[in-house]
C-alpha atoms as a PDB file:
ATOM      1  CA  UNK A   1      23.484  28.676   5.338  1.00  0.00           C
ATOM      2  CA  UNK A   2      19.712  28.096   6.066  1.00  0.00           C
ATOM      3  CA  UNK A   3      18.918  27.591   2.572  1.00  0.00           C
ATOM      4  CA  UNK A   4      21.342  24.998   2.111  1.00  0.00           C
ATOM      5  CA  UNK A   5      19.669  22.668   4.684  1.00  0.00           C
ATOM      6  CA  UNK A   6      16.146  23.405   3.620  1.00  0.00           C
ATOM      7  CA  UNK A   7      17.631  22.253   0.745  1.00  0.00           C
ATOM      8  CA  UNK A   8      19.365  19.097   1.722  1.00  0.00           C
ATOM      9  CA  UNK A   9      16.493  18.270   3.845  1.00  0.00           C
ATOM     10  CA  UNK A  10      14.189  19.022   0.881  1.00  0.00           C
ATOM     11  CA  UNK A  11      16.545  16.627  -1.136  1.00  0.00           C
ATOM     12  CA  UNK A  12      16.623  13.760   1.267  1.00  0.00           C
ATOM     13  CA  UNK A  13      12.635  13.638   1.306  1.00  0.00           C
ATOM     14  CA  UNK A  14      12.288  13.486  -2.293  1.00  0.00           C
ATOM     15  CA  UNK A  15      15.183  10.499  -2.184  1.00  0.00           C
ATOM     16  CA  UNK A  16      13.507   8.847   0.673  1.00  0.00           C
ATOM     17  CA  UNK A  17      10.036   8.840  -1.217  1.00  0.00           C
ATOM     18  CA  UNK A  18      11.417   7.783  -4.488  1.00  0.00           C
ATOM     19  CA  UNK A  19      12.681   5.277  -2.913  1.00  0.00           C
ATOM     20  CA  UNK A  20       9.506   4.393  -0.814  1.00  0.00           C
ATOM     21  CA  UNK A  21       8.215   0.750  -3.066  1.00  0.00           C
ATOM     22  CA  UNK A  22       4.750   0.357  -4.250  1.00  0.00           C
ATOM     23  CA  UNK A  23       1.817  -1.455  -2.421  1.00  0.00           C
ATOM     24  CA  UNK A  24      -1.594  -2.867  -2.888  1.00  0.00           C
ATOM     25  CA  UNK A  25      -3.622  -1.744  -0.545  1.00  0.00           C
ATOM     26  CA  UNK A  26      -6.771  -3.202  -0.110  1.00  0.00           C
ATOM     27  CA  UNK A  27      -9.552  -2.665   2.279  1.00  0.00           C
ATOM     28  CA  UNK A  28     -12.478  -4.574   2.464  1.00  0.00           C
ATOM     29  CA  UNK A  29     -15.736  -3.664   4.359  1.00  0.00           C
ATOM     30  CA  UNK A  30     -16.777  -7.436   5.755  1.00  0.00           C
ATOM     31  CA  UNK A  31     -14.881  -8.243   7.067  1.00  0.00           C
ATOM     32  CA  UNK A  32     -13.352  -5.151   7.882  1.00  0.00           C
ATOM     33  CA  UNK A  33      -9.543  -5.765   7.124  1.00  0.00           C
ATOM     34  CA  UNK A  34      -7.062  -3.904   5.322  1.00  0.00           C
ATOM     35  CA  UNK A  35      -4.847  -6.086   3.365  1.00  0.00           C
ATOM     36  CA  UNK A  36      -0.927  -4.858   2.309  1.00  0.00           C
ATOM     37  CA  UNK A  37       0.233  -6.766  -0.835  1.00  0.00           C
ATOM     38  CA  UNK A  38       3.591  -6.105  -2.283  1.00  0.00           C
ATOM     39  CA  UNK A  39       6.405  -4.131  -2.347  1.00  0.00           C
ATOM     40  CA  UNK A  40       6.033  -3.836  -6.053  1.00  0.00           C
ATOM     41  CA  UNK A  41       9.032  -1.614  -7.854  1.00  0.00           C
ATOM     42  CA  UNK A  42       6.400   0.647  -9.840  1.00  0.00           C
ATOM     43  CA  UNK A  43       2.994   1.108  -9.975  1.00  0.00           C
ATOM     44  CA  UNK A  44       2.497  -0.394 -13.429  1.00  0.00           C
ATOM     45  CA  UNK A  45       3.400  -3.585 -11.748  1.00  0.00           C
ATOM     46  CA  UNK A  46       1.277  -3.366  -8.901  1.00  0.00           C
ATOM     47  CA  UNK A  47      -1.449  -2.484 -11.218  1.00  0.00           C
ATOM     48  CA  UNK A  48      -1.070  -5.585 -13.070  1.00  0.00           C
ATOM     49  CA  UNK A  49      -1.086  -7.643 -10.071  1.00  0.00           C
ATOM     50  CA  UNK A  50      -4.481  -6.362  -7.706  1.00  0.00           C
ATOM     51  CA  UNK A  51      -7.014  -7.842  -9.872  1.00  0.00           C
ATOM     52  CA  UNK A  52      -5.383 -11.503  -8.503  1.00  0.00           C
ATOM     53  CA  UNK A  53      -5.659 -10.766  -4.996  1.00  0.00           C
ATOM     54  CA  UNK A  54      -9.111  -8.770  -5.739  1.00  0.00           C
ATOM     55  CA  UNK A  55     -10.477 -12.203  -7.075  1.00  0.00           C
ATOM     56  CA  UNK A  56      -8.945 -14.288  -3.980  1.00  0.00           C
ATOM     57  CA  UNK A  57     -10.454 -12.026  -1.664  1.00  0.00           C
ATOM     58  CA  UNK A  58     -13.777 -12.064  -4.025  1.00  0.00           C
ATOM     59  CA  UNK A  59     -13.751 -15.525  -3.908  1.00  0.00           C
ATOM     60  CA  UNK A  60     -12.829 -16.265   0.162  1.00  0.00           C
ATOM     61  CA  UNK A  61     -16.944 -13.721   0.886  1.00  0.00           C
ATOM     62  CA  UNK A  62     -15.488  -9.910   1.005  1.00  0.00           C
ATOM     63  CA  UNK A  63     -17.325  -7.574   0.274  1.00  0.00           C
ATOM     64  CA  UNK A  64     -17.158  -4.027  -0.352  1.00  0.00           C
ATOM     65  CA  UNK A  65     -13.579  -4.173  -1.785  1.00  0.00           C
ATOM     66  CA  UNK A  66     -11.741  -0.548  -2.239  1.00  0.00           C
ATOM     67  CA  UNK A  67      -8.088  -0.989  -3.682  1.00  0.00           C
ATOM     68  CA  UNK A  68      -5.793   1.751  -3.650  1.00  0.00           C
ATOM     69  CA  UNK A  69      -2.081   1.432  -5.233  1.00  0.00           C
ATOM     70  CA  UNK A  70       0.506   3.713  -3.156  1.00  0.00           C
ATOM     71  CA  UNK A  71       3.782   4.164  -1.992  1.00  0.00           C
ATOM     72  CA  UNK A  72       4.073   3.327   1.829  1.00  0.00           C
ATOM     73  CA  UNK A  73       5.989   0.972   4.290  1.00  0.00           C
ATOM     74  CA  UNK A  74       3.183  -0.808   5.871  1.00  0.00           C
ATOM     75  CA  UNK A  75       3.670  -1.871   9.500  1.00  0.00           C
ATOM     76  CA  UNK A  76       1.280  -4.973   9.470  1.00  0.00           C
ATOM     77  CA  UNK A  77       0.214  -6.824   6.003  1.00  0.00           C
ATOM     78  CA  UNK A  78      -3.121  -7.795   7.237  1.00  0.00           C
ATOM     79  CA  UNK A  79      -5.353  -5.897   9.559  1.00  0.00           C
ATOM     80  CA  UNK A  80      -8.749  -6.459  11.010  1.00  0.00           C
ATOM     81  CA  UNK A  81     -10.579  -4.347  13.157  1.00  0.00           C
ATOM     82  CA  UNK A  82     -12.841  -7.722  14.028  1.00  0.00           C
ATOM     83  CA  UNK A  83      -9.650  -9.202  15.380  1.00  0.00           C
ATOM     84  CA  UNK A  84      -9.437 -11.769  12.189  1.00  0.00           C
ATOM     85  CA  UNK A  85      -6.157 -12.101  10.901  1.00  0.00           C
END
């Protein structure tokens, strides 16, 4: 009966992840934000889409840009250790 709940529990992790969406993540060093763009179906699509808000950011004086594409249910979209939102 154990195995059969490692298992399900196994199971329901790997449903729950799949069915995590896709974000842009990008962090920036100045300012030093993090920045949550998405949710995005796939990664192709979010792929596609980071070089826009990479230019935007480019464009508005960040610096030291680092984007990652993952699956994750971000809590804030935009988040600044400076206290700049």
């Amino acid at each position: 009966m154990q195995l059969i709940n490692i298992i399900k529990e196994i199971a329901s992790g790997f449903i729950k992840a799949m069915s995590t969406p896709w974000w842009v993540e990008i962090k920036t060093a100045e300012p030093n934000c993090t920045y949550y763009f998405g949710p995005f179906d796939n990664p192709d699509e979010a792929k596609d889409a980071h070089s826009g808000y990479v230019e935007d950011l480019t464009g508005e004086g960040a610096q030291g840009i680092n984007v990652e594409i993952k699956r994750c249910k971000p809590v804030e979209l935009t988040f600044c250790a400076s206290g700049i939102d």
